[in-house]
Protein backbone atom coordinates (compact mmCIF):
# COMPACT_ATOMS: atom_id res chain seq x y z
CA UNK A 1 0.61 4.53 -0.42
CA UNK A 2 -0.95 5.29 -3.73
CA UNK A 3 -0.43 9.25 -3.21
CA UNK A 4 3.56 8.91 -3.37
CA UNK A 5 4.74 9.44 -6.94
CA UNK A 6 8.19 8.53 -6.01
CA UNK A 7 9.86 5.27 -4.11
CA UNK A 8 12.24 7.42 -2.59
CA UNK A 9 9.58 9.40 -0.99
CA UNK A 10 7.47 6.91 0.28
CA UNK A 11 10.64 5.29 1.88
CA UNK A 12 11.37 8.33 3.44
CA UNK A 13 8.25 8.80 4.45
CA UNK A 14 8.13 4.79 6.12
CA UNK A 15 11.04 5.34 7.97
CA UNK A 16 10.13 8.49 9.73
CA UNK A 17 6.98 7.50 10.35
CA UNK A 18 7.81 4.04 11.24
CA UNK A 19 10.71 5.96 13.81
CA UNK A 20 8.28 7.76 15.69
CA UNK A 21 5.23 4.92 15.74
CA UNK A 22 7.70 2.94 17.35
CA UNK A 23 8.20 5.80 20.11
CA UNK A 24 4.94 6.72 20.90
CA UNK A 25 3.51 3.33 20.41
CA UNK A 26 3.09 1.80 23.90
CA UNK A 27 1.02 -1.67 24.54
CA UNK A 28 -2.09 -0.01 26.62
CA UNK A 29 -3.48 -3.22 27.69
CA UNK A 30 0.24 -4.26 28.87
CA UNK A 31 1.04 -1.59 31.57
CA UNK A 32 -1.37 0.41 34.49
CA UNK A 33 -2.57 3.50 33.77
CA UNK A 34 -0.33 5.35 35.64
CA UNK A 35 2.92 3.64 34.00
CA UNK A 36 0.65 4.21 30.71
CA UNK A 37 0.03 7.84 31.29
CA UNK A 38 4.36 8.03 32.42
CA UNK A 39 5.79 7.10 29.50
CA UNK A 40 3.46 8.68 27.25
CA UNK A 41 3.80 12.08 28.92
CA UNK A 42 7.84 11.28 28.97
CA UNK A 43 7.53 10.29 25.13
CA UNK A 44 5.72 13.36 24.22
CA UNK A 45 8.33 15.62 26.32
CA UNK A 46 10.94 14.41 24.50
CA UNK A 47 9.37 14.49 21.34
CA UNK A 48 8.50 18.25 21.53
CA UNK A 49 12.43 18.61 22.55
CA UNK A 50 13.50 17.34 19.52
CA UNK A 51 11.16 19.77 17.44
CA UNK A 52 12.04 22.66 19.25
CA UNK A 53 16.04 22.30 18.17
């Protein structure tokens, strides 16, 4: 956090990040492997989506 110069950078920077830990982080040890494997391949599909536009 040291390498932002600016609060309103480093707040930008926490709530985008924060936004997309929150949809690509997934409990591992909560779910099977194949609900696991799912979600993450459904997370990363719509992730790439939302680049492409």
């Amino acid at each position: 956090m040291l390498r932002f110069r600016r609060m309103q950078s480093l707040q930008k920077f926490a709530s985008i990040h924060a936004s997309v830990l929150n949809h690509f982080n997934q409990e591992r040890s909560l779910s099977s492997r194949h609900l696991f494997k799912a979600n993450r391949a459904a997370a990363l599909a719509e992730w790439r989506g939302l680049c492409a536009v």
